[in-house]
Protein backbone atom coordinates (compact mmCIF):
# COMPACT_ATOMS: atom_id res chain seq x y z
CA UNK A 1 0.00 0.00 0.00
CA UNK A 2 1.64 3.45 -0.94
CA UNK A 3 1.52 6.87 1.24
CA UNK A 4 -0.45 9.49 0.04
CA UNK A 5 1.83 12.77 0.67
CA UNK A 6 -0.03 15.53 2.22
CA UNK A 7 -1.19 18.17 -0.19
CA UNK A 8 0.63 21.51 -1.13
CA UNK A 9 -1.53 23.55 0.80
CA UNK A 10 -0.80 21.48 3.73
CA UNK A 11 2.44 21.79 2.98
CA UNK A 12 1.87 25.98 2.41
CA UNK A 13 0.33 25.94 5.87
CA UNK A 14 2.85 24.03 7.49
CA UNK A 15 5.36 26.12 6.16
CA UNK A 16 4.73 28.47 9.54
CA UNK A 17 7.40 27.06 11.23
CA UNK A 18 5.17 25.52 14.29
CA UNK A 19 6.27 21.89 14.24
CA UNK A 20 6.34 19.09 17.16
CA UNK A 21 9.64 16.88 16.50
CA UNK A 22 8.35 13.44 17.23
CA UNK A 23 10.98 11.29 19.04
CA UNK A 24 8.94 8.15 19.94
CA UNK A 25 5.36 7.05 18.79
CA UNK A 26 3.24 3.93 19.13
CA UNK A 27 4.25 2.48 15.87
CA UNK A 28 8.11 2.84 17.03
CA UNK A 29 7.99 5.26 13.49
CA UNK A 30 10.41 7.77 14.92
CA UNK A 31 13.00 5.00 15.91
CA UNK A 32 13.06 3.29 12.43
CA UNK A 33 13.38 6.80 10.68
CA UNK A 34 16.62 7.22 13.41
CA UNK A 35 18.23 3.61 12.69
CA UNK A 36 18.11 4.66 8.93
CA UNK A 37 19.38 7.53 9.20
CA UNK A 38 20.60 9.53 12.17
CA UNK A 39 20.10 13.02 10.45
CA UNK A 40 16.57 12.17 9.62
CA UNK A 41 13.48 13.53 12.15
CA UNK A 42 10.12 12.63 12.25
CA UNK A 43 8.12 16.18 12.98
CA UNK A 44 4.17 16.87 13.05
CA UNK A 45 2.41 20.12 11.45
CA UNK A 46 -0.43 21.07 13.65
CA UNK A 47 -1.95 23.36 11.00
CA UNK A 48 -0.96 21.31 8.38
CA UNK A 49 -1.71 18.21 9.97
CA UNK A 50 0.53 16.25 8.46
CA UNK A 51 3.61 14.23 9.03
CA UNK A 52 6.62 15.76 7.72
CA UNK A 53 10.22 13.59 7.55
CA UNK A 54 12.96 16.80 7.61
CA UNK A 55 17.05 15.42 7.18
CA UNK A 56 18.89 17.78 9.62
CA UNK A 57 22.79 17.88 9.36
CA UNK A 58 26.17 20.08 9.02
CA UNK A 59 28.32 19.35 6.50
CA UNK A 60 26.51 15.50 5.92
CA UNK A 61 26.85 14.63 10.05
CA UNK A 62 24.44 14.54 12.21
CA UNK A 63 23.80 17.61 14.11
CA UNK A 64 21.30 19.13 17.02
CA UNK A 65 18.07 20.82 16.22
CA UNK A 66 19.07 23.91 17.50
CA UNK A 67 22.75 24.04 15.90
CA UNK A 68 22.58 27.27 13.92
CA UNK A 69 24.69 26.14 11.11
CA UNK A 70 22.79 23.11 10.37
CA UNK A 71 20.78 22.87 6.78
CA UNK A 72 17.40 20.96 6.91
CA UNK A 73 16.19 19.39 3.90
CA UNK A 74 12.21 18.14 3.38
CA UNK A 75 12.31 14.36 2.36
CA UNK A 76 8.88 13.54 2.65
CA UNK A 77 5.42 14.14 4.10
CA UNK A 78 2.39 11.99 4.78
CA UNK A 79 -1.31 12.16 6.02
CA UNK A 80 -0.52 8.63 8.42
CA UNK A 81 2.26 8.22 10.34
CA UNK A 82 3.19 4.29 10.20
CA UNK A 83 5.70 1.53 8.69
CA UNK A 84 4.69 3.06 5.48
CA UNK A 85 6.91 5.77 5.76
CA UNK A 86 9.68 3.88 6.88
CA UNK A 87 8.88 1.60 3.84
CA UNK A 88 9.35 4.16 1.62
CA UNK A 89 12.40 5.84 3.23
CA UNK A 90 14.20 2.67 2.65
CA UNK A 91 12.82 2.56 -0.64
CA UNK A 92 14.05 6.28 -1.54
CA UNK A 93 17.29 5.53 -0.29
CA UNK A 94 17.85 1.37 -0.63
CA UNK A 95 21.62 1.44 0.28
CA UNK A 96 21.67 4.30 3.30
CA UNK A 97 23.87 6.43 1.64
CA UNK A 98 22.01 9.57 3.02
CA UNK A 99 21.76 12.50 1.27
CA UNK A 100 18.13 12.21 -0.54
CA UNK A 101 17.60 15.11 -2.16
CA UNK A 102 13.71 15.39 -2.37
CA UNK A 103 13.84 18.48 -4.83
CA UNK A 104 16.06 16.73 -7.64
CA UNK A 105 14.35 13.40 -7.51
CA UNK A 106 10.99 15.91 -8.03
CA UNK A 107 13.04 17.46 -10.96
CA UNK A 108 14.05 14.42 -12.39
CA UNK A 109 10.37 12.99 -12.72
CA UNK A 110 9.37 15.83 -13.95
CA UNK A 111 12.18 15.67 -16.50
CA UNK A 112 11.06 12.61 -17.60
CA UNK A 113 7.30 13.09 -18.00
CA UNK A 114 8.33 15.94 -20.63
CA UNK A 115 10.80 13.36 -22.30
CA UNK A 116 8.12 10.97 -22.41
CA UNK A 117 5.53 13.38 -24.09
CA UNK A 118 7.72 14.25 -26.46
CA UNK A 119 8.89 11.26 -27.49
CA UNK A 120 5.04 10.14 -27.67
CA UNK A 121 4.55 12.98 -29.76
CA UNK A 122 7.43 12.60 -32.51
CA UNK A 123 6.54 8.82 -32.55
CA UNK A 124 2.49 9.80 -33.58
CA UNK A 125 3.18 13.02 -35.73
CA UNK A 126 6.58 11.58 -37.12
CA UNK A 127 4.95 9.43 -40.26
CA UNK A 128 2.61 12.29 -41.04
CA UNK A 129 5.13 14.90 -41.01
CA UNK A 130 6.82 13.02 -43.66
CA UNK A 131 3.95 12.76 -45.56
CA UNK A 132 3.29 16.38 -45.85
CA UNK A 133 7.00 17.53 -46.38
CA UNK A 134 7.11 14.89 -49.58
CA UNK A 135 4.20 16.30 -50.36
CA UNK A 136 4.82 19.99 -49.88
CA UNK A 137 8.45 18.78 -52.40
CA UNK A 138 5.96 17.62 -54.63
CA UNK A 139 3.73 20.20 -55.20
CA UNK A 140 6.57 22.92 -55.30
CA UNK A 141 8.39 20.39 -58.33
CA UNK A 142 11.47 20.17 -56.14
CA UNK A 143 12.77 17.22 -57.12
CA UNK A 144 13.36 14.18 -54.39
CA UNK A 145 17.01 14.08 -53.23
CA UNK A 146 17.49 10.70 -51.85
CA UNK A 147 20.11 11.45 -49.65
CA UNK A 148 21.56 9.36 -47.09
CA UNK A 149 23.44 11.08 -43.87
CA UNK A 150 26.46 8.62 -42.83
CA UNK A 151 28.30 9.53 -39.70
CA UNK A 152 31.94 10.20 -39.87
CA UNK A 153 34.44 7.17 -38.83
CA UNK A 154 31.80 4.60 -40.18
């Protein structure tokens, strides 16, 4: 069963800054996240209300909440909090390297949506387009070139 993510306006709302780090829950949640990762915390939006999985560090280390040189980085958010999210931590990052970055895996989907359209469209359009331009040759009385493009050092 996948996570559903929590919404952008939950996210927008969230955004506030009034989040409750979670350090221990029912579903041991919290712990898991920790074993994975020690930079990773487990926090809760009250506005929001939504689960939000932040990775806090300095310099790729582990480092305290309240260390003012620390960078936090979002990694995920959910509507539940349960094994799900651990599920799909260790999917996200399969070998614990650390260092998820949330924004380029977003990038790279999106990336390849587009590529995928595209292609979709030059695959459909392609045969008709050639159709018209031998066409268009044709009705101008340019005559067909049958050229052939080889590739240098073949």
């Amino acid at each position: 069963m996948e996570i559903e993510p929590a919404s952008f306006d939950q996210i927008r709302v969230a955004a506030d800054g009034r989040l409750v780090n979670i350090t221990a829950d029912i579903g041991g949640v919290a712990e898991s996240i920790r074993r994975l990762d020690p930079c990773l915390h487990l926090k809760y939006s009250e506005r929001g209300e939504c689960f939000i999985v932040y990775r806090v560090h300095r310099d790729g280390m582990p480092c305290r909440l309240d260390d003012p040189e620390r960078t936090e980085e979002l990694v995920l958010t959910a509507l539940e909090c349960d094994q799900r999210i651990v599920k799909r931590l260790e999917f996200i990052d399969p070998q614990g390297r650390g260092g998820y970055d949330y924004a380029q895996a977003l990038e790279d989907v999106s990336r390849k949506a587009k590529r995928l359209e595209r292609d979709a469209f030059r695959e459909h359009v392609g045969g008709a387009a050639e159709e018209v331009a031998h066409e268009i040759r044709k009705a101008e009385g340019s005559p067909y070139k049958g050229r052939v493009f080889v590739p240098r050092g073949v």
